[in-house]
N, C-alpha and C. Protein backbone atom coordinates (compact mmCIF):
# COMPACT_ATOMS: atom_id res chain seq x y z
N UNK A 1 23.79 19.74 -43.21
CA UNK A 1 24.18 18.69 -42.30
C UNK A 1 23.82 19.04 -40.87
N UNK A 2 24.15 20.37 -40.64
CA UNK A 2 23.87 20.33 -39.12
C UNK A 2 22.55 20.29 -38.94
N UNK A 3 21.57 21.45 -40.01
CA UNK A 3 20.06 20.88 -39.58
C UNK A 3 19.68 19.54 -39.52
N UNK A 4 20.20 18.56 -40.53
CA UNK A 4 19.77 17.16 -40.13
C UNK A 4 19.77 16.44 -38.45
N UNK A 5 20.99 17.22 -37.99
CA UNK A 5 21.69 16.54 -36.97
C UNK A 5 20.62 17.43 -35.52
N UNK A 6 20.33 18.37 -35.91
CA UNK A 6 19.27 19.14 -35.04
C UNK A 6 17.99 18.34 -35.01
N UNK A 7 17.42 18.45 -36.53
CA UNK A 7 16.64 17.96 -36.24
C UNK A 7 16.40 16.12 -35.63
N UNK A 8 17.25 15.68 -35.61
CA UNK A 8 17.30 13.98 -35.04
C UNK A 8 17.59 14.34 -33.49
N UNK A 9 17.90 15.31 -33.74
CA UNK A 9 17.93 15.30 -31.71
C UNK A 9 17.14 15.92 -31.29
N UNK A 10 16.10 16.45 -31.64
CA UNK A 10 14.95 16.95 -31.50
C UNK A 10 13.83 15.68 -31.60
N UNK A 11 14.01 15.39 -32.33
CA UNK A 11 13.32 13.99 -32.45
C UNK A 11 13.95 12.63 -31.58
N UNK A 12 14.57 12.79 -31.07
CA UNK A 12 15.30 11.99 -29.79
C UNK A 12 13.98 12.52 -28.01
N UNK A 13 15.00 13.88 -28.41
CA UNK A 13 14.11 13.79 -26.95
C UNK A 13 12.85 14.01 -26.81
N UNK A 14 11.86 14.24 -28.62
CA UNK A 14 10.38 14.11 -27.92
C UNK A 14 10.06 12.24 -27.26
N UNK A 15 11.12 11.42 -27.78
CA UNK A 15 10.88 10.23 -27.77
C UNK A 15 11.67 9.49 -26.45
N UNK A 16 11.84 10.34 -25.75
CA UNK A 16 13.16 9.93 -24.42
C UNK A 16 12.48 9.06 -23.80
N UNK A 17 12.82 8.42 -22.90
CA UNK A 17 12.26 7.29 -22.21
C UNK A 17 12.33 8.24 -20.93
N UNK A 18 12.30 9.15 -20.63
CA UNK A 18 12.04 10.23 -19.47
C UNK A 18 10.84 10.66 -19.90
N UNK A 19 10.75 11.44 -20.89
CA UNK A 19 9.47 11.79 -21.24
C UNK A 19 8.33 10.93 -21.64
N UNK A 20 8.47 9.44 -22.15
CA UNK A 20 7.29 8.66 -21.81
C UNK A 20 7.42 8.26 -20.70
N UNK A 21 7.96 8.31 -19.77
CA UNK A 21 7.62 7.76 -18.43
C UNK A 21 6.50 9.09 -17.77
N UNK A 22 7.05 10.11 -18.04
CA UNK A 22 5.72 11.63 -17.78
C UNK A 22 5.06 10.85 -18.42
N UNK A 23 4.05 10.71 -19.34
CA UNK A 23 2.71 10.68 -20.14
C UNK A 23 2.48 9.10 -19.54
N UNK A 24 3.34 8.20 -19.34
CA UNK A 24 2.46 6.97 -19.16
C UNK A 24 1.47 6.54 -18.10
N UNK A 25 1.03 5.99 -17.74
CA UNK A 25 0.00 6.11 -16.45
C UNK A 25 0.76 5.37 -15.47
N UNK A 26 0.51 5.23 -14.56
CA UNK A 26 0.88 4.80 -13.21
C UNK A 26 0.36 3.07 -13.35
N UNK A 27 0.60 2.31 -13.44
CA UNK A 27 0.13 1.03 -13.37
C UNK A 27 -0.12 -0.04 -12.20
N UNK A 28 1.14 0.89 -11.21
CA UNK A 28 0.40 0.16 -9.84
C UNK A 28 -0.68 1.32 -9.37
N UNK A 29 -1.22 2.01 -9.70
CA UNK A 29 -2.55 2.66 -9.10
C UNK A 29 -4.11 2.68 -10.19
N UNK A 30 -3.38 2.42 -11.57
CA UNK A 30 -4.83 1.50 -12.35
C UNK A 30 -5.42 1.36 -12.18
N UNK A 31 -6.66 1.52 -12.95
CA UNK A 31 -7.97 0.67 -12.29
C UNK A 31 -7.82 -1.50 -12.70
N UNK A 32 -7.97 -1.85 -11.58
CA UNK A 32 -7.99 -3.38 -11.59
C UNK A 32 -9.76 -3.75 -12.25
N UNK A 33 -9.50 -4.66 -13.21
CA UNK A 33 -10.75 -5.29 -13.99
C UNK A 33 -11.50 -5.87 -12.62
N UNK A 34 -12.53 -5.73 -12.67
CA UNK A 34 -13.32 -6.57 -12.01
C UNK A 34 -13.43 -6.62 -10.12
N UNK A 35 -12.30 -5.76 -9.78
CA UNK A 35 -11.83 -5.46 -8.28
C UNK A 35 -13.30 -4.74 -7.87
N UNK A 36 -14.41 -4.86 -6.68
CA UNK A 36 -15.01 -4.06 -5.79
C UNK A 36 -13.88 -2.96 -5.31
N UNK A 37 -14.40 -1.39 -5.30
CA UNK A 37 -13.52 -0.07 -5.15
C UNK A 37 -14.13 0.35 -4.16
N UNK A 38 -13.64 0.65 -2.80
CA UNK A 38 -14.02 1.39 -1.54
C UNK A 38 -12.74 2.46 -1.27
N UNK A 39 -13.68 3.04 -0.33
CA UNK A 39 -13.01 4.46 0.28
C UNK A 39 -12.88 4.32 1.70
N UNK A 40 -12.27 3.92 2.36
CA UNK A 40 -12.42 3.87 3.98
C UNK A 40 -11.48 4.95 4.75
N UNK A 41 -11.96 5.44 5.25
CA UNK A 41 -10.76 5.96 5.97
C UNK A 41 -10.07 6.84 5.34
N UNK A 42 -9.85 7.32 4.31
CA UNK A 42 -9.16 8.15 3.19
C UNK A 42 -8.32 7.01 2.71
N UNK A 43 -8.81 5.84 3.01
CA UNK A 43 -7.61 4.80 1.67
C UNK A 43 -8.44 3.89 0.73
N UNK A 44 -7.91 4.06 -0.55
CA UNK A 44 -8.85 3.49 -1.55
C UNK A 44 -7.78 1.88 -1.67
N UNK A 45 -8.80 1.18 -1.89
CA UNK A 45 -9.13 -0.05 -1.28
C UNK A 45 -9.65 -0.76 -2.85
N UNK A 46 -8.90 -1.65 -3.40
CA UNK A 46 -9.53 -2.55 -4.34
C UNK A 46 -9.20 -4.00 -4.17
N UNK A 47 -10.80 -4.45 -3.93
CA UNK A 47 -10.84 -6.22 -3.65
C UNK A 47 -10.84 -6.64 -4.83
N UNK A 48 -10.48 -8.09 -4.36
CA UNK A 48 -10.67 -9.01 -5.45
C UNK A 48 -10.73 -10.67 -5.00
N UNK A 49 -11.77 -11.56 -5.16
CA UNK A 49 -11.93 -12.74 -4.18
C UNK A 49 -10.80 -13.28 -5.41
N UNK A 50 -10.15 -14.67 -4.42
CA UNK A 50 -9.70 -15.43 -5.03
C UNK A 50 -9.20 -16.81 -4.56
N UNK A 51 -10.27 -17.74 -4.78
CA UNK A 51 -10.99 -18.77 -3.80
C UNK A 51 -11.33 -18.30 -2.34
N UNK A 52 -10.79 -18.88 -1.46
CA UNK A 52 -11.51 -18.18 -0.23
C UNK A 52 -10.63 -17.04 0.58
N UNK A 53 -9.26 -16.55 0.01
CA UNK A 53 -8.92 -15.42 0.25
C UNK A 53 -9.56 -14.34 -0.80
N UNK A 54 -8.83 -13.00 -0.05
CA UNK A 54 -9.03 -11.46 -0.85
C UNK A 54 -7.92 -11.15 -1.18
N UNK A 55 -7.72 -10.46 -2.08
CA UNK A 55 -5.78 -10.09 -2.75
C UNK A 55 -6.58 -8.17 -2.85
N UNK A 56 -6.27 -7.51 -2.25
CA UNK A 56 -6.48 -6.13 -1.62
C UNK A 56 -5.42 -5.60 -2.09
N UNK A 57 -5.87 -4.38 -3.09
CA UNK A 57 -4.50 -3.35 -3.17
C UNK A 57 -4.95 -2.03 -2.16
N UNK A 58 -4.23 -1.62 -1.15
CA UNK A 58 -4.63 -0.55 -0.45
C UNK A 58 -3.80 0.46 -0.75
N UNK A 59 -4.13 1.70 -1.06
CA UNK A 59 -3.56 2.99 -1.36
C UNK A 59 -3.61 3.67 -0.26
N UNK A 60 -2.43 4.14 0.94
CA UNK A 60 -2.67 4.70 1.77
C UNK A 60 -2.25 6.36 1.47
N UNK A 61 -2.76 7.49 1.80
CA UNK A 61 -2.22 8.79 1.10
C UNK A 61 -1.38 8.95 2.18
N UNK A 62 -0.37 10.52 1.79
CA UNK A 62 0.73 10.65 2.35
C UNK A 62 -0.09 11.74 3.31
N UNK A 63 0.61 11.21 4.69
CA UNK A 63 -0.08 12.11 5.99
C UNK A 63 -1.11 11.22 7.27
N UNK A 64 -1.70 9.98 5.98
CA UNK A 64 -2.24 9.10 6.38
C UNK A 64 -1.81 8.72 8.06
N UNK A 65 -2.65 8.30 8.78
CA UNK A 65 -2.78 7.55 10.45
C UNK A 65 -3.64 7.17 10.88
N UNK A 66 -3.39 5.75 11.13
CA UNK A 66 -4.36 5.00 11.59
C UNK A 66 -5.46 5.64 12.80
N UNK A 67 -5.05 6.26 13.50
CA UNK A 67 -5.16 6.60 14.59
C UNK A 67 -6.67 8.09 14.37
N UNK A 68 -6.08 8.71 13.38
CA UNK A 68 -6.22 9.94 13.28
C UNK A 68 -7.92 9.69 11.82
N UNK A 69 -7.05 8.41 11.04
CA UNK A 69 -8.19 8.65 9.79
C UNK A 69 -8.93 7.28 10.07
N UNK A 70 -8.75 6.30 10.85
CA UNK A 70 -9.83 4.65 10.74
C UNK A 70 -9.86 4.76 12.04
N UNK A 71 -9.64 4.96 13.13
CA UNK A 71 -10.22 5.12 14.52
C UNK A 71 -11.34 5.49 14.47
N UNK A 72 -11.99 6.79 14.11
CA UNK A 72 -12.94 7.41 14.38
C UNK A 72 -14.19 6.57 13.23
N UNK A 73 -13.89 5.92 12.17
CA UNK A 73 -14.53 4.79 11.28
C UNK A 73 -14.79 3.41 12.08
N UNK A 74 -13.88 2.54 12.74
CA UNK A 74 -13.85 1.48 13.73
C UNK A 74 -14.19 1.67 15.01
N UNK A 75 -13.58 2.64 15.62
CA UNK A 75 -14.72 2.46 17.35
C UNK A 75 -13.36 1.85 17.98
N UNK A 76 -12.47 0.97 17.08
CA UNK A 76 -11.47 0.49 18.28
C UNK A 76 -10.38 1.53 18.52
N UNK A 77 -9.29 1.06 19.55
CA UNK A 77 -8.37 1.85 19.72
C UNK A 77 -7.29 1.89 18.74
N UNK A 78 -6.96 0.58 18.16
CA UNK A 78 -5.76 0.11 17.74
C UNK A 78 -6.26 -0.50 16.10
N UNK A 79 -5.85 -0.49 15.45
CA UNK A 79 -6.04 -1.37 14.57
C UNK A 79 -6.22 -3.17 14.55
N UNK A 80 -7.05 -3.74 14.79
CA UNK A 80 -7.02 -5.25 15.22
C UNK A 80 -7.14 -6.12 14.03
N UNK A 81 -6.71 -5.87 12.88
CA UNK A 81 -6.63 -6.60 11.44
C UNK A 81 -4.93 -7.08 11.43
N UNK A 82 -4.93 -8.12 10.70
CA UNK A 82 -3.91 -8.72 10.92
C UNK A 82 -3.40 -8.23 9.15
N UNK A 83 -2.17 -7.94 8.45
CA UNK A 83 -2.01 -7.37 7.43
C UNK A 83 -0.88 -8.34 6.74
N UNK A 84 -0.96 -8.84 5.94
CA UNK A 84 0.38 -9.82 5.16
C UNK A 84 0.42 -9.51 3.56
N UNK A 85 1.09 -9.32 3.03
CA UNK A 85 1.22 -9.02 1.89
C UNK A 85 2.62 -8.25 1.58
N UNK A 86 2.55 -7.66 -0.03
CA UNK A 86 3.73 -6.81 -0.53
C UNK A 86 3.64 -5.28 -0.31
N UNK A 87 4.58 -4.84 0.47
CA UNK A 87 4.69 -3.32 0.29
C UNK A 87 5.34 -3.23 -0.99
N UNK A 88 4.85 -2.59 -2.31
CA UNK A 88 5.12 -2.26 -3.52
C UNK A 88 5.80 -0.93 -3.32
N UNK A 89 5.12 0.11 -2.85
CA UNK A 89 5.68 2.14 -2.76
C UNK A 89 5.12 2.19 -1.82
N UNK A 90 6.24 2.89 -1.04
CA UNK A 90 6.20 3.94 -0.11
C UNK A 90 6.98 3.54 0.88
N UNK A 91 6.57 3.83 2.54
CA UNK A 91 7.32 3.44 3.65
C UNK A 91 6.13 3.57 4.37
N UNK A 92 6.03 2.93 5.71
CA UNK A 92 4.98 2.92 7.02
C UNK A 92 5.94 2.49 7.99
N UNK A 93 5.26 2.86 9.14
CA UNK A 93 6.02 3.16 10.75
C UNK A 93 4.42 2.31 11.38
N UNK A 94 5.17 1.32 12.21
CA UNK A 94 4.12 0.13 12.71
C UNK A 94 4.19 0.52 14.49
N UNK A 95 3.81 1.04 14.98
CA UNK A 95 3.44 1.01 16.41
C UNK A 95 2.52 0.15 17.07
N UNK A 96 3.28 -0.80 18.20
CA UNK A 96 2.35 -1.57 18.93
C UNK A 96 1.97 -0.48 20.00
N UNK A 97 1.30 -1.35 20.95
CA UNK A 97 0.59 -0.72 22.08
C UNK A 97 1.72 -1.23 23.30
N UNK A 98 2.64 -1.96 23.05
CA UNK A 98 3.48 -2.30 23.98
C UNK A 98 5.09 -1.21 23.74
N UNK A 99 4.78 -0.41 22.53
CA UNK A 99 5.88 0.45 22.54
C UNK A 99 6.78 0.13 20.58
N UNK A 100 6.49 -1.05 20.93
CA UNK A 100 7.04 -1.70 19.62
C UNK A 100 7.17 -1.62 18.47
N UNK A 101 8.31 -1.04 17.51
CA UNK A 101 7.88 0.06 16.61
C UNK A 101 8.64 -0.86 15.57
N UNK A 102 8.07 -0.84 14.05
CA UNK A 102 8.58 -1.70 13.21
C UNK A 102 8.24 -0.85 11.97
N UNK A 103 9.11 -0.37 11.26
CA UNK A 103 9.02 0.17 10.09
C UNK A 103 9.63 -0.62 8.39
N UNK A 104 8.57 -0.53 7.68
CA UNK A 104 8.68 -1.12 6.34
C UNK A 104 8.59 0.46 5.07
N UNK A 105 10.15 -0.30 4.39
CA UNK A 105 10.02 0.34 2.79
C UNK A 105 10.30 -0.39 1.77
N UNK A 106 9.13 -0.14 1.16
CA UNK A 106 9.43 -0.45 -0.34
C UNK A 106 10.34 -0.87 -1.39
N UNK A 107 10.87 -2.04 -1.60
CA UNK A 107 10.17 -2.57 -2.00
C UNK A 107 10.40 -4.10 -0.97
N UNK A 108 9.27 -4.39 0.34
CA UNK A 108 9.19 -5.18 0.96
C UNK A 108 7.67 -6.33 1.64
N UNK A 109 8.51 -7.09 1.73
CA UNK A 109 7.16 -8.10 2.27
C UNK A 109 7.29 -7.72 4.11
N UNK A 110 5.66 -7.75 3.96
CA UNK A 110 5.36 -7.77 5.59
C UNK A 110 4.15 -8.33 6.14
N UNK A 111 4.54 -8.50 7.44
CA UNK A 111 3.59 -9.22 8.34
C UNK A 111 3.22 -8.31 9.32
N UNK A 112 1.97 -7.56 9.58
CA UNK A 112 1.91 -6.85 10.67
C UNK A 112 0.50 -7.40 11.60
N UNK A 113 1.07 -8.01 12.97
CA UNK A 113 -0.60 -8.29 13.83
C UNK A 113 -1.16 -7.63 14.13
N UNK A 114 -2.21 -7.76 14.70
CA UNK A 114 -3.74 -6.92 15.22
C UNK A 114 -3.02 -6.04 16.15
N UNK A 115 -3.55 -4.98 16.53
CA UNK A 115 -2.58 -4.32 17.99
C UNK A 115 -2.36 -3.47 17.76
N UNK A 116 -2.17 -2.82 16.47
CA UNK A 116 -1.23 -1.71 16.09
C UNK A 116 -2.06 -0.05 15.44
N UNK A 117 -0.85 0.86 15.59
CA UNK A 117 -1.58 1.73 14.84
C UNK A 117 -0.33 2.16 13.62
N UNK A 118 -0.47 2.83 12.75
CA UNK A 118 0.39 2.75 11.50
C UNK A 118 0.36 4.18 11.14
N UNK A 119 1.21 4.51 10.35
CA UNK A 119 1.29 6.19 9.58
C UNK A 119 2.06 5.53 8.12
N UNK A 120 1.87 6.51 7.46
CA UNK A 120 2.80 6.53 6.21
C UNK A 120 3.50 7.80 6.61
N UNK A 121 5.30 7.50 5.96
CA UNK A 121 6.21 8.18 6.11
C UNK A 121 6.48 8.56 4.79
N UNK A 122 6.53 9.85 4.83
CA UNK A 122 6.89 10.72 3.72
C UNK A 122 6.03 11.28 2.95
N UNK A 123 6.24 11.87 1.59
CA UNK A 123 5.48 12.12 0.64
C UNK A 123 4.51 11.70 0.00
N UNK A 124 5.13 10.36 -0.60
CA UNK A 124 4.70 9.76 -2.04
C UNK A 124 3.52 8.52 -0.96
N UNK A 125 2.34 8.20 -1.72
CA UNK A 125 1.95 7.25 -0.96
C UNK A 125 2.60 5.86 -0.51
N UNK A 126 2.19 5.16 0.47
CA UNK A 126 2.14 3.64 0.50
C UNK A 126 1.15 3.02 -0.20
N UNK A 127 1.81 1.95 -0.79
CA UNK A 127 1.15 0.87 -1.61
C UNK A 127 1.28 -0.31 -1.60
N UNK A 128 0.02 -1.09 -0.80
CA UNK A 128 -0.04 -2.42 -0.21
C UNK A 128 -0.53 -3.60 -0.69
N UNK A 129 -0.42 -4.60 -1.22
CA UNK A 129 -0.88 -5.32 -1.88
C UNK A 129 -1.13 -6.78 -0.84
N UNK A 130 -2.05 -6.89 -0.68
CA UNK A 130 -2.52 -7.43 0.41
C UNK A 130 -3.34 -9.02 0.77
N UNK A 131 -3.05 -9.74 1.62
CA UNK A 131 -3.78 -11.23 1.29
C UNK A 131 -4.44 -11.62 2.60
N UNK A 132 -5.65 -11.69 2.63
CA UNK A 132 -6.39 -12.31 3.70
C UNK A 132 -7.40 -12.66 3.62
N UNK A 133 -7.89 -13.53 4.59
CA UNK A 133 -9.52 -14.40 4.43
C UNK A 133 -10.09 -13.91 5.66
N UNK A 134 -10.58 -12.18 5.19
CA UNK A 134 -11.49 -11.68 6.35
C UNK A 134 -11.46 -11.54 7.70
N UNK A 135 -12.32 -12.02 8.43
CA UNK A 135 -12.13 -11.90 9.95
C UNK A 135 -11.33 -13.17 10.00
N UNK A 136 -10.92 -14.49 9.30
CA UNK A 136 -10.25 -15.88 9.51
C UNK A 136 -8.67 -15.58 9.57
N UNK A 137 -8.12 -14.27 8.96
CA UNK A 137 -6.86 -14.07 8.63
C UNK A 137 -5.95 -14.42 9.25
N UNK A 138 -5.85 -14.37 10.96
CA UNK A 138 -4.65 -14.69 11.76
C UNK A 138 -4.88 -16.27 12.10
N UNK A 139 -6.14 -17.01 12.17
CA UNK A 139 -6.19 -18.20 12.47
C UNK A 139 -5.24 -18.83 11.01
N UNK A 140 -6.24 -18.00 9.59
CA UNK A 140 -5.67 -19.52 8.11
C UNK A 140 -4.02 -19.16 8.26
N UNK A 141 -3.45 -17.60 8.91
CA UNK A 141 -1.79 -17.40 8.58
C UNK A 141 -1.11 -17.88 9.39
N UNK A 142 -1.70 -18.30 10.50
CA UNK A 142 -0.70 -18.67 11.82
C UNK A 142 -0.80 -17.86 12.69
N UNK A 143 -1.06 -16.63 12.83
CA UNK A 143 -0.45 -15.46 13.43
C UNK A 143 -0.66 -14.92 14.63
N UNK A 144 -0.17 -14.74 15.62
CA UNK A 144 -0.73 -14.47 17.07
C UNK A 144 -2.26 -13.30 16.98
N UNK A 145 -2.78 -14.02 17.85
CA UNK A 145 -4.42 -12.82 17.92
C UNK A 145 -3.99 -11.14 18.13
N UNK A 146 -2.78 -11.21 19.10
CA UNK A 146 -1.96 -9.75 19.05
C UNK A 146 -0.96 -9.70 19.41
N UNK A 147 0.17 -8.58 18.80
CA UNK A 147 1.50 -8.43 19.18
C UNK A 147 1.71 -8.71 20.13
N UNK A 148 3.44 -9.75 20.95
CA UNK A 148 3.72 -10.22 22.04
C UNK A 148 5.01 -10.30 21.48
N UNK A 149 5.77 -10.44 22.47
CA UNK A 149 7.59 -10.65 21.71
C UNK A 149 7.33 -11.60 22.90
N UNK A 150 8.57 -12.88 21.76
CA UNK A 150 8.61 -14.24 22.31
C UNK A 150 10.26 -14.50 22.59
C-alpha cells in the first residue's frame, strides 16, 4: 500500500502544473506566423500590417534606454514616435524633456507622445504590443505632435 501511494505521488509531481509551466514555451515571446522580425536598437520588433495600421510586438531587454541603445540608431535626441498599445510584461519609466515622468506596469494600456526618452525597470523584460500607422500615428490617434500639459 504505501508503495502504491509513493508511487502516485511521484507521478503527481512529474505532472504538476509548476513543472509544465518550466517546459512550456513562453507564448507572449513566440514566433508570430507571418510577422516581418527586426532588431533595432537591441529590441526585437515583430510587424504585422493590418489594413492600414501595424500591430508591433516590441521586446524591450532588461537594462534597455532609449537614450543609451536608439539615440545613437536615430540621430534624434528624444524619441519622436508616438506609442499606443498594451503593456503585456514588464514596467518602463517615460521621461519628457519638460521633466515629466510617467511610469507604466504590466498589466497596462498606454499612450506615450513623441518627446520622450524611456528605460525598462527591472529585470524581466518589457513587452509591448503596439498599434500605429507609421509616420501618420499621432495625426489617425489624435495625439499632440509633443508632450505639453494642458
Amino acid at each position: 500500500m504505501a508503495r502504491k501511494a509513493k508511487q502516485a505521488t511521484s507521478a503527481r509531481r512529474k505532472s504538476s502544473p509548476a513543472r509544465r509551466a518550466r517546459k512550456a514555451p513562453d507564448t507572449l515571446l513566440a514566433d508570430i506566423p507571418g510577422a516581418e522580425r527586426r532588431e533595432v536598437g537591441h529590441v526585437r520588433l515583430d510587424v504585422v500590417r493590418a489594413g492600414d495600421a501595424r500591430v508591433k510586438r516590441e521586446i524591450y531587454p532588461p537594462g534597455f534606454r532609449w537614450s543609451s541603445d536608439m539615440k545613437p540608431v536615430t540621430g534624434t535626441d528624444l524619441c519622436m514616435h508616438a506609442h499606443v498599445g498594451f503593456l503585456a510584461r514588464g514596467e518602463i519609466h517615460i521621461e519628457y524633456a519638460d521633466g515629466c515622468v510617467v511610469e507604466f506596469k504590466a498589466p497596462q494600456v498606454v499612450a506615450i507622445e513623441p518627446g520622450h526618452d524611456g528605460r525598462v525597470v527591472g529585470r524581466e523584460p518589457a513587452v509591448l504590443i503596439e498599434f500605429d500607422f507609421e509616420r501618420d500615428t499621432v495625426r489617425r490617434l489624435g495625439m499632440p505632435e509633443r508632450h505639453r500639459h494642458e
